[in-house]
C-alpha atoms as a PDB file:
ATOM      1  CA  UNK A   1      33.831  67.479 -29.977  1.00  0.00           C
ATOM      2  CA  UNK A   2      30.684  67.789 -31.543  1.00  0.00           C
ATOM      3  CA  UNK A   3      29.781  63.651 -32.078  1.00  0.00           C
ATOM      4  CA  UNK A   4      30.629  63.798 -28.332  1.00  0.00           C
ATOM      5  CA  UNK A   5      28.242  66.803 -28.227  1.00  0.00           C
ATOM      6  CA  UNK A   6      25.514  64.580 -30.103  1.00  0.00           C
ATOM      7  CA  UNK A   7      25.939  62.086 -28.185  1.00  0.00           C
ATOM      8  CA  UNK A   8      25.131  62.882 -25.194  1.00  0.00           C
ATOM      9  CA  UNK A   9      22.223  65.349 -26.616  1.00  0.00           C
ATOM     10  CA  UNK A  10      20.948  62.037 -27.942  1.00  0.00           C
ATOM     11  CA  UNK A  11      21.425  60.584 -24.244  1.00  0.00           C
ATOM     12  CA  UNK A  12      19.347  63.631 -22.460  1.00  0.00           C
ATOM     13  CA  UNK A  13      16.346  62.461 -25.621  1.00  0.00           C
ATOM     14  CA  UNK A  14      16.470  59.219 -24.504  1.00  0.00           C
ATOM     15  CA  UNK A  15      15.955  59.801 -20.576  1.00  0.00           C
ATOM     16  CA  UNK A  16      13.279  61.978 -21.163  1.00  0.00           C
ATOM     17  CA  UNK A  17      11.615  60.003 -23.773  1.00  0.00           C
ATOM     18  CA  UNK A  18      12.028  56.636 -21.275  1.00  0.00           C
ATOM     19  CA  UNK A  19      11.171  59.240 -17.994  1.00  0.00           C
ATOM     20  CA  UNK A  20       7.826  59.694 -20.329  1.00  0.00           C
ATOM     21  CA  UNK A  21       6.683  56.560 -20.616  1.00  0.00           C
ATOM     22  CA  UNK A  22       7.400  55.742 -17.157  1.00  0.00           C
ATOM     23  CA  UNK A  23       4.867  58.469 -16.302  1.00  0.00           C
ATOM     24  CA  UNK A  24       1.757  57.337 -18.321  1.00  0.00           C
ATOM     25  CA  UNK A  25       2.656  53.611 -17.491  1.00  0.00           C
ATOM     26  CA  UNK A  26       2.753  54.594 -13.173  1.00  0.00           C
ATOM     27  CA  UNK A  27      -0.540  57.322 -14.180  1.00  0.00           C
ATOM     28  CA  UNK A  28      -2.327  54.508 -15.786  1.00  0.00           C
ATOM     29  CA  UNK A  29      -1.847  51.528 -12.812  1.00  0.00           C
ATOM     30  CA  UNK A  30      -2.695  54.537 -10.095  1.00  0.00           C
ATOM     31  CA  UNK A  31      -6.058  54.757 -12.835  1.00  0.00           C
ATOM     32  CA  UNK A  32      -6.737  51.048 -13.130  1.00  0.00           C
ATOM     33  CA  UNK A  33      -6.728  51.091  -8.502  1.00  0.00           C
ATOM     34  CA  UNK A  34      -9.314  53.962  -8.736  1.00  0.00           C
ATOM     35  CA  UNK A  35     -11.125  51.597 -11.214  1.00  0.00           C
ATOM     36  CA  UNK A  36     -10.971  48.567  -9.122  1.00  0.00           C
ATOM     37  CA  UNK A  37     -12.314  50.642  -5.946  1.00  0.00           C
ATOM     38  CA  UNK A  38     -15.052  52.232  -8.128  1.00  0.00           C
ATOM     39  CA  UNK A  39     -13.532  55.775  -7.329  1.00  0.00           C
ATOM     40  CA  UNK A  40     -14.369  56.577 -11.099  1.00  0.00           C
ATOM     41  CA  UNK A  41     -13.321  59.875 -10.880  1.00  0.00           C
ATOM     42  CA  UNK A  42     -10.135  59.928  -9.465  1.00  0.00           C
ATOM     43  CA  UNK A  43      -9.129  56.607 -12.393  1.00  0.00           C
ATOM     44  CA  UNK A  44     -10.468  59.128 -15.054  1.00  0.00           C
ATOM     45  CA  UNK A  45      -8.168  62.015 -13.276  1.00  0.00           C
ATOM     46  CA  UNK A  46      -5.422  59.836 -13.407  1.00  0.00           C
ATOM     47  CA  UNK A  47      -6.053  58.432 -16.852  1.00  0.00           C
ATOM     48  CA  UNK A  48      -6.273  62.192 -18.744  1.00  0.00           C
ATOM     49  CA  UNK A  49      -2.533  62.637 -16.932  1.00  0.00           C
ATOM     50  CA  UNK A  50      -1.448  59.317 -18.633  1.00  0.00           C
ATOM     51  CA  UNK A  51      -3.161  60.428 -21.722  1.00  0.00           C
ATOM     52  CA  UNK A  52      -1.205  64.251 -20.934  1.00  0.00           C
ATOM     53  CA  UNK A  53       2.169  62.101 -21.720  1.00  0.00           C
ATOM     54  CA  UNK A  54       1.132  60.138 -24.618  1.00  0.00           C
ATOM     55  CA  UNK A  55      -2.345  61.149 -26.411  1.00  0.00           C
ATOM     56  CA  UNK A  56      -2.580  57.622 -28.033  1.00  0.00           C
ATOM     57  CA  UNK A  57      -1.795  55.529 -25.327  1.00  0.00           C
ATOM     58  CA  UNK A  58      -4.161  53.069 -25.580  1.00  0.00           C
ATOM     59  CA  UNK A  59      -4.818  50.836 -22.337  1.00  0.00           C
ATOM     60  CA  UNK A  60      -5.655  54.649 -21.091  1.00  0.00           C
ATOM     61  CA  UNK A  61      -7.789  55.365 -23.241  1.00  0.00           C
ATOM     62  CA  UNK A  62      -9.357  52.095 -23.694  1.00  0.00           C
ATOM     63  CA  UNK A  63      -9.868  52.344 -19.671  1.00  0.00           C
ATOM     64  CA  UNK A  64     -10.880  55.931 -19.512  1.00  0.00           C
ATOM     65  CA  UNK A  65     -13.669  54.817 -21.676  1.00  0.00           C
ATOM     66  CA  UNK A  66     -14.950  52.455 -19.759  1.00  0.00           C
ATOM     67  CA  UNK A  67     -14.822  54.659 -16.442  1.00  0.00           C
ATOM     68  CA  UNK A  68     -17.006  57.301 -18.584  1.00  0.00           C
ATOM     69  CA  UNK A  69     -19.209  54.494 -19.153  1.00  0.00           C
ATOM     70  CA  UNK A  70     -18.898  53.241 -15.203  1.00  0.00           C
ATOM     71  CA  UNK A  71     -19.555  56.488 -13.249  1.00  0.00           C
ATOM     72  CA  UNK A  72     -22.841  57.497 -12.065  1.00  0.00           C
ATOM     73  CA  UNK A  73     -23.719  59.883 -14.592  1.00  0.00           C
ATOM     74  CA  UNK A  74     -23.604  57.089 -17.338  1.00  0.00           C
ATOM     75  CA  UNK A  75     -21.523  59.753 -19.752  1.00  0.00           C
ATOM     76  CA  UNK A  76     -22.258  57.614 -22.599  1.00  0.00           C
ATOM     77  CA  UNK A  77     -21.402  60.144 -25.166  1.00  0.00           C
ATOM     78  CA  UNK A  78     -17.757  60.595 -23.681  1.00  0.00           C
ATOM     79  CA  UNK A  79     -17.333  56.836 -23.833  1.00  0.00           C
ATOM     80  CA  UNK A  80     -18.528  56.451 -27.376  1.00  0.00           C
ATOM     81  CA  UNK A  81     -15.655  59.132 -27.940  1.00  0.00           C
ATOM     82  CA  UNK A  82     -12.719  57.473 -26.030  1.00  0.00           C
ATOM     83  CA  UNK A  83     -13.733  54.151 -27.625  1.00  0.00           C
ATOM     84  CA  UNK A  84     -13.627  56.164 -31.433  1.00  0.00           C
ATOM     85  CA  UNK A  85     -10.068  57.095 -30.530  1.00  0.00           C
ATOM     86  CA  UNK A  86      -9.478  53.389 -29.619  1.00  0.00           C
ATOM     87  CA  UNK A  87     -10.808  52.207 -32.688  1.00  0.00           C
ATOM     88  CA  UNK A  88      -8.752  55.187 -34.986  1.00  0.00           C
ATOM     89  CA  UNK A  89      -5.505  53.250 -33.773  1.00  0.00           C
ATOM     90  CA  UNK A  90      -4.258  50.075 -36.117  1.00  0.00           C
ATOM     91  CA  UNK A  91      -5.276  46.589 -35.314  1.00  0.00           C
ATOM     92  CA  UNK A  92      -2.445  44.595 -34.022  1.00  0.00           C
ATOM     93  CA  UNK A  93      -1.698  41.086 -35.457  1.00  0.00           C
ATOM     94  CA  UNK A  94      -1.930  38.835 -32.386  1.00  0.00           C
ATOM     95  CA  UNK A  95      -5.027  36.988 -31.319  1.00  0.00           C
ATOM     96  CA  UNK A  96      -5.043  39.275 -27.905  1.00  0.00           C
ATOM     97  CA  UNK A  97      -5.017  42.107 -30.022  1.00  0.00           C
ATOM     98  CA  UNK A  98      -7.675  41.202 -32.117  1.00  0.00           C
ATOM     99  CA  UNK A  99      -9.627  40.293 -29.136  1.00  0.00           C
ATOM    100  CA  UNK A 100      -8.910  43.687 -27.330  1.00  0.00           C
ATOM    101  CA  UNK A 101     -10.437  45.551 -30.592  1.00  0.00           C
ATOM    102  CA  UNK A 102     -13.314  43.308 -30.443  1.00  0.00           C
ATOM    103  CA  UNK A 103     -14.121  44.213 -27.234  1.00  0.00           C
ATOM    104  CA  UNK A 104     -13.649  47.995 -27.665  1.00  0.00           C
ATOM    105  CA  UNK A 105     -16.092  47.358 -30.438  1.00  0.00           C
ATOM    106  CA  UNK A 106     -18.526  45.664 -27.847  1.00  0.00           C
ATOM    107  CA  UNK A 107     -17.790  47.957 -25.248  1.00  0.00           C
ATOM    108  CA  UNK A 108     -19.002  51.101 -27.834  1.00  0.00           C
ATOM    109  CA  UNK A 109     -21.878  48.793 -29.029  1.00  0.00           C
ATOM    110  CA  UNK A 110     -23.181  48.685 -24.930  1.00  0.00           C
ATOM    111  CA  UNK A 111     -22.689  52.530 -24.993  1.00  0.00           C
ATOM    112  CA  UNK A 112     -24.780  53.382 -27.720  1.00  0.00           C
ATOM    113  CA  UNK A 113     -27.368  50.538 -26.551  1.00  0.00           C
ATOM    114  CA  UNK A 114     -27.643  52.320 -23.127  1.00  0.00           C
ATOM    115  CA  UNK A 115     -28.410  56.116 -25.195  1.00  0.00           C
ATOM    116  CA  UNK A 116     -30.881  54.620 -27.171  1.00  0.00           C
ATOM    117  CA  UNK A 117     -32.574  53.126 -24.308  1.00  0.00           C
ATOM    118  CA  UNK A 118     -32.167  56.499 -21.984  1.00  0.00           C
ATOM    119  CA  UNK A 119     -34.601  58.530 -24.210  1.00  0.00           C
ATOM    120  CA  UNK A 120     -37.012  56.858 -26.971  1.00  0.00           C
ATOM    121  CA  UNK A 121     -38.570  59.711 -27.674  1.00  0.00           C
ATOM    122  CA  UNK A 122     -35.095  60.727 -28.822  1.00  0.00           C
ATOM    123  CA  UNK A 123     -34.889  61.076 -32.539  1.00  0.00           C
ATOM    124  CA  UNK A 124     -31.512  59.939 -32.435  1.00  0.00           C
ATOM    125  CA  UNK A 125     -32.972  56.606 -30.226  1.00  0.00           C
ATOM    126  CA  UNK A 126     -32.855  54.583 -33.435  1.00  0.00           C
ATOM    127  CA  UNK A 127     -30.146  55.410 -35.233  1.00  0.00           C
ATOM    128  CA  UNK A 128     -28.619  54.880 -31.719  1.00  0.00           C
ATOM    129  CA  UNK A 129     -29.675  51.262 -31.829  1.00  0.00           C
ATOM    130  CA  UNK A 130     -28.586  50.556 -35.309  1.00  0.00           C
ATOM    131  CA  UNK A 131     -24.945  51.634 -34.127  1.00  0.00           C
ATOM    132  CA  UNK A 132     -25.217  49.369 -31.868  1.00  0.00           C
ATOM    133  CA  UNK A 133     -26.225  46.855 -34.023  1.00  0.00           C
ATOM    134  CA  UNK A 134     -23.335  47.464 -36.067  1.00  0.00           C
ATOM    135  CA  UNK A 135     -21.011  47.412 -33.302  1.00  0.00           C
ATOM    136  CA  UNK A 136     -22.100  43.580 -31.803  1.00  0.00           C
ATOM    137  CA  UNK A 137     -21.600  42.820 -35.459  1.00  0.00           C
ATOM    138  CA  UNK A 138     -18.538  43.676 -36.181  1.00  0.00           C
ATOM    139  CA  UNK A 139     -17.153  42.635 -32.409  1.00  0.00           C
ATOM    140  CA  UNK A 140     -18.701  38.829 -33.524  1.00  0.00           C
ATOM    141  CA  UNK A 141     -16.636  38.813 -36.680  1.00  0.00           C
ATOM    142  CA  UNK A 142     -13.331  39.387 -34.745  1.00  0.00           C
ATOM    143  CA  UNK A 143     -14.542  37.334 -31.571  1.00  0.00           C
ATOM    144  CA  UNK A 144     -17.170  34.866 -33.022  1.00  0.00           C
ATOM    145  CA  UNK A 145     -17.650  33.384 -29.419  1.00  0.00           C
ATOM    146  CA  UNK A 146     -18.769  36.002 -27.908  1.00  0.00           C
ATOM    147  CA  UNK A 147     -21.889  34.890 -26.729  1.00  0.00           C
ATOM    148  CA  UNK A 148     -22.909  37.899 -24.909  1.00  0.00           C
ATOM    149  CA  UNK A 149     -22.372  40.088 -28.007  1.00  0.00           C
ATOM    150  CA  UNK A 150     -24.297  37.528 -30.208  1.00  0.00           C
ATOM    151  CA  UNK A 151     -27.404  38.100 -26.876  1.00  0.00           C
ATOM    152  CA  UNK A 152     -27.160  42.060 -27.486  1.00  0.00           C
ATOM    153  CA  UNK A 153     -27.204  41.680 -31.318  1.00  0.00           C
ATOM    154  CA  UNK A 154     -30.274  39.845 -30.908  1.00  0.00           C
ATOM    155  CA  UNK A 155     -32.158  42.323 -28.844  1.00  0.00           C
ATOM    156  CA  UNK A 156     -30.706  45.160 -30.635  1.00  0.00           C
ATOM    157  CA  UNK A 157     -32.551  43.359 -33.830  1.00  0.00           C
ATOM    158  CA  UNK A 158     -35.374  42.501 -32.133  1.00  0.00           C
ATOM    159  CA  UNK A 159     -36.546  46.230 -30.765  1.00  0.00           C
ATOM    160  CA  UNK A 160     -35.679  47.639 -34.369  1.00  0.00           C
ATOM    161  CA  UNK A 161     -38.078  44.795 -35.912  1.00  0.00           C
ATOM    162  CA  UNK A 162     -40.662  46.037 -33.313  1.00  0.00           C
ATOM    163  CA  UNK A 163     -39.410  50.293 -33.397  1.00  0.00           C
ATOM    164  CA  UNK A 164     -41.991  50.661 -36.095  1.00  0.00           C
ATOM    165  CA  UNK A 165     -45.223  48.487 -34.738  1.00  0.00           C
ATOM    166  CA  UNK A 166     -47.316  49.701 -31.967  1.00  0.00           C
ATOM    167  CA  UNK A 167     -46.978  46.949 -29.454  1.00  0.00           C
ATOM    168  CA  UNK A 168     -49.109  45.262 -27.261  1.00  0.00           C
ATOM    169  CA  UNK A 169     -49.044  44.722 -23.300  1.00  0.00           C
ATOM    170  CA  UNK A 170     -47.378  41.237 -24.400  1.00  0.00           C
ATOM    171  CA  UNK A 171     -44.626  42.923 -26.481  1.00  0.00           C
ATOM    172  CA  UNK A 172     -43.868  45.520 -23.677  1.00  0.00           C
ATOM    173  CA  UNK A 173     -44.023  42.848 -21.093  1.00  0.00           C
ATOM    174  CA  UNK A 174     -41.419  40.734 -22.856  1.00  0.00           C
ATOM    175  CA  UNK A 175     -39.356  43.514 -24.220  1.00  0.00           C
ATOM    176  CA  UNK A 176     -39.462  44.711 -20.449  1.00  0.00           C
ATOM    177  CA  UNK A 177     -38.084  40.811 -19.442  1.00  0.00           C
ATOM    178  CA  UNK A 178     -35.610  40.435 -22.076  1.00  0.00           C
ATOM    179  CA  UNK A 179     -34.023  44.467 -21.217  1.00  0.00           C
ATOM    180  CA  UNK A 180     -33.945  43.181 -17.677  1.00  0.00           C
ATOM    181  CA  UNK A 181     -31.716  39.879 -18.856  1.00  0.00           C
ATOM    182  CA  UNK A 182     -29.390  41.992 -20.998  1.00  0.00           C
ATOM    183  CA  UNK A 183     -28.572  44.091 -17.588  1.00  0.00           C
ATOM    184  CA  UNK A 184     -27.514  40.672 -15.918  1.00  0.00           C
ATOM    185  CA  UNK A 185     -25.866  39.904 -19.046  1.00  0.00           C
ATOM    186  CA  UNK A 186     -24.085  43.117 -19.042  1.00  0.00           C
ATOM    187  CA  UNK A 187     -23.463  42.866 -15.063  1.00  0.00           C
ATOM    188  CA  UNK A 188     -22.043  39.385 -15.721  1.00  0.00           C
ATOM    189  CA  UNK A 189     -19.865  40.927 -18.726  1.00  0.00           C
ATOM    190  CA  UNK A 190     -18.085  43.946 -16.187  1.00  0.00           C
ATOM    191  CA  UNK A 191     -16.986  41.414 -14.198  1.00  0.00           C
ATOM    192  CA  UNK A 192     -14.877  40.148 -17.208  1.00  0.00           C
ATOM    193  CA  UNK A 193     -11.879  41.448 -18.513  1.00  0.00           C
ATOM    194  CA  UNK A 194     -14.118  43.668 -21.159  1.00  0.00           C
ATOM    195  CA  UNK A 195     -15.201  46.268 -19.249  1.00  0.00           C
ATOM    196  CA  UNK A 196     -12.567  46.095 -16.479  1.00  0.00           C
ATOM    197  CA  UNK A 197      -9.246  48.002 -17.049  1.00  0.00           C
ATOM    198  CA  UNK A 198      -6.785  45.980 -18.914  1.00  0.00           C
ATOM    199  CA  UNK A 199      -3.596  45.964 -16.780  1.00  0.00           C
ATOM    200  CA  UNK A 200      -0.694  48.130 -18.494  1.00  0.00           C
ATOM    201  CA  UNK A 201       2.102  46.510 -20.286  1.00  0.00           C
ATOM    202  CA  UNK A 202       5.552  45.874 -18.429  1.00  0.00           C
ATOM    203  CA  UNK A 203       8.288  48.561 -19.035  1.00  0.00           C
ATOM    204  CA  UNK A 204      10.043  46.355 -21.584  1.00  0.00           C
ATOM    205  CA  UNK A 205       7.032  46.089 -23.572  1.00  0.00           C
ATOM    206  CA  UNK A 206       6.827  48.681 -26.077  1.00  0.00           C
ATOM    207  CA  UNK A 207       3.523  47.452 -27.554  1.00  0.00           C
ATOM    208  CA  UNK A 208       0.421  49.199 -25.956  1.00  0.00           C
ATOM    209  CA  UNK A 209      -2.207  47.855 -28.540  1.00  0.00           C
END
């Protein structure tokens, strides 16, 4: 009586544990349509319930970082966050994983870009832009063709060689042209799989990073 007992107590663990992942996996795609439509709030809504059923989900939390990053208040500061939680998780071992990491790492580098940029006059502006720095770096060494992180390295390198100087109408003017190319660069980048939200894995994959 009591195997049969364990059993099926062992049956009623696995429903709920399956019922579970059903949830975050049906959350997450109803997040990822939100995305698509721009309705940023209602993907992040949707996102924090997948999150609700698994707090390390990742493809939630990879995506609820880049709606933080997408809505119309720019919440920068929640993005870097969500991205940090990313970035706590282990690496996988497959070329796509390595790939997804590199572009959590270039998706964090962007965020801390955009607060340095928001407020110069921000003590914090620099060591903003050094983060970033650090970020493009380290996104290179996983995804060496990158060319739009190896672009924001450079002009993340080239306003901390100038940070200190007191520039000239000529250095404003072209640090003016090359911030406006970075936002088509970055415009051309969302339309990529970086900032979008990566689709969640099928029911019979159990591997989320």
């Amino acid at each position: 009586m009591k195997k049969g007992y364990i059993y099926v107590l062992l049956l009623v663990v696995f429903a709920v544990v399956m019922s579970s992942c059903d949830k975050k996996r049906q959350y997450a795609r109803e997040g990822n349509r939100a995305y698509n439509k721009k309705a940023y709030l209602k993907a992040e809504e949707k996102y924090n319930e997948a999150l609700k059923e698994d707090s390390t989900f990742i493809p939630a939390l990879y995506n609820l970082g880049n709606t933080f990053y997408m809505s119309s208040d720019s919440n920068y500061k929640a993005a870097i966050d969500t991205y940090n939680k990313v970035l706590s998780q282990p690496m996988g071992k497959t070329k796509k994983d390595t790939l997804k990491y590199a572009n959590t790492l270039y998706n964090r580098g962007n965020s801390f870009f955009n607060l340095s940029q928001k407020n110069t006059e921000d003590s914090n502006s620099s060591k903003y832009l050094s983060q970033a720095a650090k970020d493009y770096q380290q996104s290179l060494i996983l995804n060496p063709k990158d060319t739009n992180a190896k672009y924001n390295l450079a002009l993340c390198l080239w306003l901390m060689k100038n940070d200190n100087q007191n520039n000239n109408d000529q250095n404003n003017q072209q640090m003016q042209q090359m911030l406006e190319a970075m936002k088509i660069n970055e415009k051309k980048t969302l339309e990529r799989t970086k900032t979008k939200p990566q689709k969640s894995p099928k029911s019979n994959n159990d591997k989320d990073w």
